[in-house]
PDB file of N, CA and C in Angstrom:
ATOM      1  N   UNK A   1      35.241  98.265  29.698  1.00  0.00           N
ATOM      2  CA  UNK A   1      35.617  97.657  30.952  1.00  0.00           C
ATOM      3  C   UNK A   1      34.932  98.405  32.094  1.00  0.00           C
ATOM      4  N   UNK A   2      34.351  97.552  33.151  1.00  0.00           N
ATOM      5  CA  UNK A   2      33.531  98.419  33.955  1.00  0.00           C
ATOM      6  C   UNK A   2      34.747  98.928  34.978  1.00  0.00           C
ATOM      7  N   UNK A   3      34.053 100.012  36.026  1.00  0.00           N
ATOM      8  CA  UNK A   3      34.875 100.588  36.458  1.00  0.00           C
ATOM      9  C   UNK A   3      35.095  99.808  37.955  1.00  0.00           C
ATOM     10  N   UNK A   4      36.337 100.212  38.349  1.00  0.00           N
ATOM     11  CA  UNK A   4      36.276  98.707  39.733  1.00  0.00           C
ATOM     12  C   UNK A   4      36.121  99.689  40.834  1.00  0.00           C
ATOM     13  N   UNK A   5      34.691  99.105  41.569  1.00  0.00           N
ATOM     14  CA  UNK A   5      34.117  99.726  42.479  1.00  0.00           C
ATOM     15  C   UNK A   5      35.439 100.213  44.151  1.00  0.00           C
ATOM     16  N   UNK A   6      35.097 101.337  44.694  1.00  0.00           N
ATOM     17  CA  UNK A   6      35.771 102.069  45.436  1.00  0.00           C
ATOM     18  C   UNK A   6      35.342 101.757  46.932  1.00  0.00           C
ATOM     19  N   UNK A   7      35.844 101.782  47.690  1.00  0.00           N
ATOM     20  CA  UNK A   7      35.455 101.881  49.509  1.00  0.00           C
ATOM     21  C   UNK A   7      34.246 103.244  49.608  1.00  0.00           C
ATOM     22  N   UNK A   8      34.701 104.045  48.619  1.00  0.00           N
ATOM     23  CA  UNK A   8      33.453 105.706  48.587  1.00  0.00           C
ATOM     24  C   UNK A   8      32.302 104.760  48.092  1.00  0.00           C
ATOM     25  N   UNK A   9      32.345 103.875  46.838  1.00  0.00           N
ATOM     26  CA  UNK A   9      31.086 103.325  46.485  1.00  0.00           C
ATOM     27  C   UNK A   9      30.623 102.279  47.247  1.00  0.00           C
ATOM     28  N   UNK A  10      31.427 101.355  47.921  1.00  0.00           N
ATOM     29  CA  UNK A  10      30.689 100.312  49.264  1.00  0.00           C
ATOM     30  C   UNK A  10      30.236 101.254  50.541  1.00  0.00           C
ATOM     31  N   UNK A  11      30.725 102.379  50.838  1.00  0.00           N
ATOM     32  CA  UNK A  11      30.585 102.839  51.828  1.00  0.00           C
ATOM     33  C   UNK A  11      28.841 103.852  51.636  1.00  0.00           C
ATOM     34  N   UNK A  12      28.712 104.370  50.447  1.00  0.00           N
ATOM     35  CA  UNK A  12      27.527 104.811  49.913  1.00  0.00           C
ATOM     36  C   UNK A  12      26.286 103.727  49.799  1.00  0.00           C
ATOM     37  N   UNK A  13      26.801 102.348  49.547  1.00  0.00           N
ATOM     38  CA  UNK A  13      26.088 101.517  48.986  1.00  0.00           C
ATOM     39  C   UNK A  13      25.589 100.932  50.237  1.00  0.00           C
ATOM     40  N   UNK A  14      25.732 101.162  51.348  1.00  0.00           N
ATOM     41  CA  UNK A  14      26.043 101.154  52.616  1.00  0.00           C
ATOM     42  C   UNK A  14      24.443 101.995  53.341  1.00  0.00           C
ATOM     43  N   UNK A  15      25.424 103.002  53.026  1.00  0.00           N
ATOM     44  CA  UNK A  15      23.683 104.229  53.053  1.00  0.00           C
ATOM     45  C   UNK A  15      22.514 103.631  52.520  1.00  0.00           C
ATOM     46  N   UNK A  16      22.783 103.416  51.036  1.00  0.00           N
ATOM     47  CA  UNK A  16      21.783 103.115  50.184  1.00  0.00           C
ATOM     48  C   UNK A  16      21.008 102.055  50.552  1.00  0.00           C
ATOM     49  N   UNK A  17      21.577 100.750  51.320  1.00  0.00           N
ATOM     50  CA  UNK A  17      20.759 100.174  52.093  1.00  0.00           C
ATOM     51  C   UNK A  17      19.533 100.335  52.964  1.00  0.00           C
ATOM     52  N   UNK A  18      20.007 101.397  54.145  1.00  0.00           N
ATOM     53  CA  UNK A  18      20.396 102.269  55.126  1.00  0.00           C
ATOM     54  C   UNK A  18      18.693 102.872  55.193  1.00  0.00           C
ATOM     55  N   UNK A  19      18.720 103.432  54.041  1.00  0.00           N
ATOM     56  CA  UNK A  19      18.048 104.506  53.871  1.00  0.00           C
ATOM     57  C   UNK A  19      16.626 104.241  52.547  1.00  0.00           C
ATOM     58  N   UNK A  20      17.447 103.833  51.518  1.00  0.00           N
ATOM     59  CA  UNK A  20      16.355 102.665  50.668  1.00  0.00           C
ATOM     60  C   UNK A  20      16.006 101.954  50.554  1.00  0.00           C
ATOM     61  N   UNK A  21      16.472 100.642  50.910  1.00  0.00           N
ATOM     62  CA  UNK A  21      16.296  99.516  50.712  1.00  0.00           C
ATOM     63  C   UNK A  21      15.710  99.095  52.649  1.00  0.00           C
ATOM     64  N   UNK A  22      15.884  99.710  53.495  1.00  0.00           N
ATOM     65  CA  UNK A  22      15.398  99.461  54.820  1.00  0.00           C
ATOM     66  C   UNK A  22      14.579 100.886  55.077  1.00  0.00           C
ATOM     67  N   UNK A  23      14.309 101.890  54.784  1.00  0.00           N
ATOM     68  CA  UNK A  23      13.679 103.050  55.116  1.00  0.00           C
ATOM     69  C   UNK A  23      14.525 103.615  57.035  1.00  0.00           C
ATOM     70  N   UNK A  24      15.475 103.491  56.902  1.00  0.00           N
ATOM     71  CA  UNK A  24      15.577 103.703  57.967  1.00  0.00           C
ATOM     72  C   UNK A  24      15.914 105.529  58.237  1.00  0.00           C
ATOM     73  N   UNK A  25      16.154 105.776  59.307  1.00  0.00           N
ATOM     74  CA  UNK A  25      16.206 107.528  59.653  1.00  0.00           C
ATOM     75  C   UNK A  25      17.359 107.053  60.393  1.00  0.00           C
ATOM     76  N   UNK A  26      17.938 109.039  60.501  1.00  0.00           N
ATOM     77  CA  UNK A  26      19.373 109.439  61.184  1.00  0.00           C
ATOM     78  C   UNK A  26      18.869 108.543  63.199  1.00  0.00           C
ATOM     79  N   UNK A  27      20.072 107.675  63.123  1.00  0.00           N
ATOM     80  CA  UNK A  27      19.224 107.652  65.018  1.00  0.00           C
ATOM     81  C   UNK A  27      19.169 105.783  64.827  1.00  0.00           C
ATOM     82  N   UNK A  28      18.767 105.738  63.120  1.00  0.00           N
ATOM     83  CA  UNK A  28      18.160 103.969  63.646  1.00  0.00           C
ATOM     84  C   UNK A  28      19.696 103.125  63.773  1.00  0.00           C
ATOM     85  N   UNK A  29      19.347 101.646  63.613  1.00  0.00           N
ATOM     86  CA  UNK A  29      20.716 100.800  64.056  1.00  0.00           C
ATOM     87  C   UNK A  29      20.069  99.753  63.368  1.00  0.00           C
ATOM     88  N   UNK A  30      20.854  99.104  62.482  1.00  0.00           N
ATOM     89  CA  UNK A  30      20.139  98.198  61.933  1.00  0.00           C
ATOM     90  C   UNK A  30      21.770  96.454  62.092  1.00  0.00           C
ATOM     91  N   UNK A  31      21.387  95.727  62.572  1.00  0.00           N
ATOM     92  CA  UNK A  31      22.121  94.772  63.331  1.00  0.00           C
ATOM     93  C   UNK A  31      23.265  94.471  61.853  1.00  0.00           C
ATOM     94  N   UNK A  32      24.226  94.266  61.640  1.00  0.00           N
ATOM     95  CA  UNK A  32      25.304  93.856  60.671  1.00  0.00           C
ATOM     96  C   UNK A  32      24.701  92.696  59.548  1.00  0.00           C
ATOM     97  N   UNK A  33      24.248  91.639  60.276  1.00  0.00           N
ATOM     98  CA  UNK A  33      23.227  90.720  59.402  1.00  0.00           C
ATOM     99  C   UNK A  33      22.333  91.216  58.540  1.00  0.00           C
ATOM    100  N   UNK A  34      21.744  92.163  58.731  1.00  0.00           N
ATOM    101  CA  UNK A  34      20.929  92.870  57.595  1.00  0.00           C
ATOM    102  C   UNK A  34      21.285  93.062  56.453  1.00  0.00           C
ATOM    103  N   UNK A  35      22.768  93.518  56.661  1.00  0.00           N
ATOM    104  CA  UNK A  35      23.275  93.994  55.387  1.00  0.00           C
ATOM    105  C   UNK A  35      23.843  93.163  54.577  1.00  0.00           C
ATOM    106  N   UNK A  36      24.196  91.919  55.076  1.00  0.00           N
ATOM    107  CA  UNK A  36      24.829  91.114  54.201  1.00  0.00           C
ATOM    108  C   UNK A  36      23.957  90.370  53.151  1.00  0.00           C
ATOM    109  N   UNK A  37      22.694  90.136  53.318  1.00  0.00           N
ATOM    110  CA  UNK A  37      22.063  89.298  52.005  1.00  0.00           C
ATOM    111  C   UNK A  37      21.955  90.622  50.840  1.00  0.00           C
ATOM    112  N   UNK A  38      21.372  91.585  51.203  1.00  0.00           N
ATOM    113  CA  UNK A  38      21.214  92.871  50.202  1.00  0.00           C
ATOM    114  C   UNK A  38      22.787  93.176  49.883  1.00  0.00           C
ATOM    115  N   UNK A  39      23.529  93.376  50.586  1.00  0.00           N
ATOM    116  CA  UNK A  39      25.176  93.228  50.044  1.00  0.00           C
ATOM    117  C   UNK A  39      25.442  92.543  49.244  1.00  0.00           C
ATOM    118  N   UNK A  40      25.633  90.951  49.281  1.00  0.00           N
ATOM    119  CA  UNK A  40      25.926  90.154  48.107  1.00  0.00           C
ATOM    120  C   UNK A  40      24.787  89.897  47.023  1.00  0.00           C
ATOM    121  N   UNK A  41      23.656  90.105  47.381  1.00  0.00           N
ATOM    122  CA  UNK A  41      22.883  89.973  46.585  1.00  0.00           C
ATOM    123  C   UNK A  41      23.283  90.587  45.210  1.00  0.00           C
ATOM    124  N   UNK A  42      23.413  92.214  45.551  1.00  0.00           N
ATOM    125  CA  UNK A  42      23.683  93.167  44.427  1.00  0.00           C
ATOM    126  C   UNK A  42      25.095  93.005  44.110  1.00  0.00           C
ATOM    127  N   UNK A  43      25.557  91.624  43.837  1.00  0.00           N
ATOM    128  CA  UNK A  43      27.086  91.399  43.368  1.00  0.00           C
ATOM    129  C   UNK A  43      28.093  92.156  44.300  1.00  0.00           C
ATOM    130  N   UNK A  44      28.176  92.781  45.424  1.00  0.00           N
ATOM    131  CA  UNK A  44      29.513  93.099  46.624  1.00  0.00           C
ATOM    132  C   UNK A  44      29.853  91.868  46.731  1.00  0.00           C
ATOM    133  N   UNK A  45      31.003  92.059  47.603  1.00  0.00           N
ATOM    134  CA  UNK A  45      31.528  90.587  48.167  1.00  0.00           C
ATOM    135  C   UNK A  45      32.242  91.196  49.648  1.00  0.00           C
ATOM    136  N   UNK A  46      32.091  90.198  50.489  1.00  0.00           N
ATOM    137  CA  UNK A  46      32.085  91.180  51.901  1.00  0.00           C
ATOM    138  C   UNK A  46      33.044  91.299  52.090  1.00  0.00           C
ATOM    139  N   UNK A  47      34.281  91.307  51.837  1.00  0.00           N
ATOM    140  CA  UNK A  47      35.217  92.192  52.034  1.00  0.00           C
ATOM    141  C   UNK A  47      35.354  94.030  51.055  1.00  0.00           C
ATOM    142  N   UNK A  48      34.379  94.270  50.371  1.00  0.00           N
ATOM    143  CA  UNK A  48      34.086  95.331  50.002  1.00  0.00           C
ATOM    144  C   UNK A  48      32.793  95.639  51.156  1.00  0.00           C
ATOM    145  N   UNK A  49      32.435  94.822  51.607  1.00  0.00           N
ATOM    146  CA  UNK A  49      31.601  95.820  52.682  1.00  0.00           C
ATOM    147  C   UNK A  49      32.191  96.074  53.848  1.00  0.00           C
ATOM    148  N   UNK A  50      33.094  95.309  54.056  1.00  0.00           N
ATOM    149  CA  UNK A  50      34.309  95.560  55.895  1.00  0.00           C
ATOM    150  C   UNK A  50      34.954  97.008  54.779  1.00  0.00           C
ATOM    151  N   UNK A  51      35.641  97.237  53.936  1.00  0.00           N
ATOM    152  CA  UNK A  51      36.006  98.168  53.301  1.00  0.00           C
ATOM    153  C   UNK A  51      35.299  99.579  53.457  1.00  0.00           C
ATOM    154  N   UNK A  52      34.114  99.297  52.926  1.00  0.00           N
ATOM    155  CA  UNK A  52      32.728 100.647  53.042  1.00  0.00           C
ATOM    156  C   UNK A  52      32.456 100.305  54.456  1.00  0.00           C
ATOM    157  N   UNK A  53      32.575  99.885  55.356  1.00  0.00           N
ATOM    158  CA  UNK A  53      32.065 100.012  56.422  1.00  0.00           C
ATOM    159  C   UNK A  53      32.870 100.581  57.067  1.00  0.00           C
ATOM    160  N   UNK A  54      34.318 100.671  57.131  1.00  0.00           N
ATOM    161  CA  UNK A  54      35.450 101.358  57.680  1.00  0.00           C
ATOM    162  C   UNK A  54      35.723 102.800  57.055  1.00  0.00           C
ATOM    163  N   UNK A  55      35.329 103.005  55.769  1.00  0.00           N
ATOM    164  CA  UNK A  55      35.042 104.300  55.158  1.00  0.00           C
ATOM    165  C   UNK A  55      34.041 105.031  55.829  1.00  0.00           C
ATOM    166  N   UNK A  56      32.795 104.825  55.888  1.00  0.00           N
ATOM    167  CA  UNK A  56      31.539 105.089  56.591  1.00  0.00           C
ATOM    168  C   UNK A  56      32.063 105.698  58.040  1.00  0.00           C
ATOM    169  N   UNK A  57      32.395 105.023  58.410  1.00  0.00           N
ATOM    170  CA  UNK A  57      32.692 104.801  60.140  1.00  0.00           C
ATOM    171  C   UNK A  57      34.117 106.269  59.970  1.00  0.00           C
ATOM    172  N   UNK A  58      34.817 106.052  59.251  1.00  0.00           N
ATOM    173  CA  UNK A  58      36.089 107.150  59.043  1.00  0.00           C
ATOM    174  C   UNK A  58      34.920 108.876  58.494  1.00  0.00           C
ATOM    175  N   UNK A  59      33.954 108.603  57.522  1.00  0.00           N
ATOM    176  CA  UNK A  59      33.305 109.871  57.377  1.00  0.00           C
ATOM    177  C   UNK A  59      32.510 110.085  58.206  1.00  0.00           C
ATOM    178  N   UNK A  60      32.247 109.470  59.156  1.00  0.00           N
ATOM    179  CA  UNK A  60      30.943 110.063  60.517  1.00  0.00           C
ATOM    180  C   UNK A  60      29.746 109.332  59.687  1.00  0.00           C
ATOM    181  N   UNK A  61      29.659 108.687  58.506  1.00  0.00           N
ATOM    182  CA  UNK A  61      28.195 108.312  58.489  1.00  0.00           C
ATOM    183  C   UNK A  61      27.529 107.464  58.882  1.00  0.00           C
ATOM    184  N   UNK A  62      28.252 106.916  59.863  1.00  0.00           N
ATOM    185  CA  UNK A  62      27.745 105.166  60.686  1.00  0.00           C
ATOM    186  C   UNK A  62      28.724 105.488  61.942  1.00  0.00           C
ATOM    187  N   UNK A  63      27.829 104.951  62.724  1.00  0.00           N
ATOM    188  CA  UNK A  63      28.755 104.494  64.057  1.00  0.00           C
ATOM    189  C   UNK A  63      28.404 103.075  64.264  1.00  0.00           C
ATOM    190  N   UNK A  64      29.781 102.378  64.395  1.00  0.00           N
ATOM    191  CA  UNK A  64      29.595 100.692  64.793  1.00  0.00           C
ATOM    192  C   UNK A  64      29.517 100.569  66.176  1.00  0.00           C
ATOM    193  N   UNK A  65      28.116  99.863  66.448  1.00  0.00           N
ATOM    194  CA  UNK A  65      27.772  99.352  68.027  1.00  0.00           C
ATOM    195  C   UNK A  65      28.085  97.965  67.977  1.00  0.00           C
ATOM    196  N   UNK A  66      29.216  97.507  67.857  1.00  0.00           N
ATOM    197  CA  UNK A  66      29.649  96.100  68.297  1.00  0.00           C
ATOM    198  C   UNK A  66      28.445  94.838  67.571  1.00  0.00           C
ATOM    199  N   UNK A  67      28.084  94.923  66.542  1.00  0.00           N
ATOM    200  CA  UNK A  67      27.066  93.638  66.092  1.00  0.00           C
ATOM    201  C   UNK A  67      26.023  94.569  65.346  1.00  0.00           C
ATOM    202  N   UNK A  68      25.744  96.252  65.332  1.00  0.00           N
ATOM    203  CA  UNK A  68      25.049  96.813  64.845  1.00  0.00           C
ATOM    204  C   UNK A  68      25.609  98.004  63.864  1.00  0.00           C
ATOM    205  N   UNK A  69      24.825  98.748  63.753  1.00  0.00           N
ATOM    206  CA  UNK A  69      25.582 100.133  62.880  1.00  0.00           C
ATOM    207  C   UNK A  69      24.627 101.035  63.211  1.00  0.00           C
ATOM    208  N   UNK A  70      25.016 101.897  63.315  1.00  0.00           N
ATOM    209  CA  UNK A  70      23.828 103.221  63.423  1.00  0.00           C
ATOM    210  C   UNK A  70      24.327 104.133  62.710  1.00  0.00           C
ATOM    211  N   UNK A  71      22.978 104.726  61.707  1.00  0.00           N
ATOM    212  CA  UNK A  71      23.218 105.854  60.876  1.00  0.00           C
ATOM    213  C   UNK A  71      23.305 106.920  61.709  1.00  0.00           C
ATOM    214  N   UNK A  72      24.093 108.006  61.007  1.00  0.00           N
ATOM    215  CA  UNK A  72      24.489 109.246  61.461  1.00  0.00           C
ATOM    216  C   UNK A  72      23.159 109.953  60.927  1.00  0.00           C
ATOM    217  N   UNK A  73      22.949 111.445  61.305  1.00  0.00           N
ATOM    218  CA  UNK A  73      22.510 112.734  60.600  1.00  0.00           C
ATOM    219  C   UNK A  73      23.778 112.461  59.053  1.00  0.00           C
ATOM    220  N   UNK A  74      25.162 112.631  59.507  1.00  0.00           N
ATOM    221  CA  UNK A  74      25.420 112.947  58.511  1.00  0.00           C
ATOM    222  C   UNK A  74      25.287 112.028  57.096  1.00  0.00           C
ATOM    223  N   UNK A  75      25.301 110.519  57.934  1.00  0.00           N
ATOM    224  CA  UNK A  75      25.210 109.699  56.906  1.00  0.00           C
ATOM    225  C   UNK A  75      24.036 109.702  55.884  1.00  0.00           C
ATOM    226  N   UNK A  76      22.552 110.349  56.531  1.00  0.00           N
ATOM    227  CA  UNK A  76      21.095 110.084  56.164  1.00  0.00           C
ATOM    228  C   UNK A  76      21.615 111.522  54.849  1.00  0.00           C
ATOM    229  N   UNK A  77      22.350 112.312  55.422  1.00  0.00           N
ATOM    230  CA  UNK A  77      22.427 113.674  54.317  1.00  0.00           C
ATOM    231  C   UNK A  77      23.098 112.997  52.847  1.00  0.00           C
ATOM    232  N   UNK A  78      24.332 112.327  53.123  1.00  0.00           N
ATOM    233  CA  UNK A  78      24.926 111.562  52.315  1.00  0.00           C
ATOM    234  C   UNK A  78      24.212 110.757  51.113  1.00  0.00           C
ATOM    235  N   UNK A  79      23.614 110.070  51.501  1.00  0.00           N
ATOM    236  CA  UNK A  79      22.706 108.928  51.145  1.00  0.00           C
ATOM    237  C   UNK A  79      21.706 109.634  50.141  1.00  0.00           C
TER     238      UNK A  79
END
């Protein structure tokens, strides 16, 4: 039985976007829309990303700009 994914693993998977799948650095902002086709794509469902996104935002590794997100330093360390 697989294991049922966590707010720590949407909130990482989050980064992993962030940082792999967009090349982005500590500083960038990448608009909320971005994340959702690469989100469901890889089987999430967006209420596991409002989940990891409120995790994120609770560990300092994102700050939400109202329609965007911006990675932290700490988040890029994370990731």
């Amino acid at each position: 039985m697989a294991k049922a994914k966590t707010e720590e693993d949407a909130a990482k998977y989050i980064l992993k976007i962030f940082v792999e799948k967009s090349g982005q650095a500590s500083g960038d902002t990448l608009q909320m829309a971005s994340f959702f086709k690469s989100f469901t794509v890889d089987g999430w469902r967006m209420m596991d990303f409002n989940a990891g996104l409120k995790h994120a935002i609770a560990k300092g590794w994102v700050i939400d700009q109202f329609g965007s997100v911006k990675l932290t330093d700490a988040g890029r360390d994370a990731a």
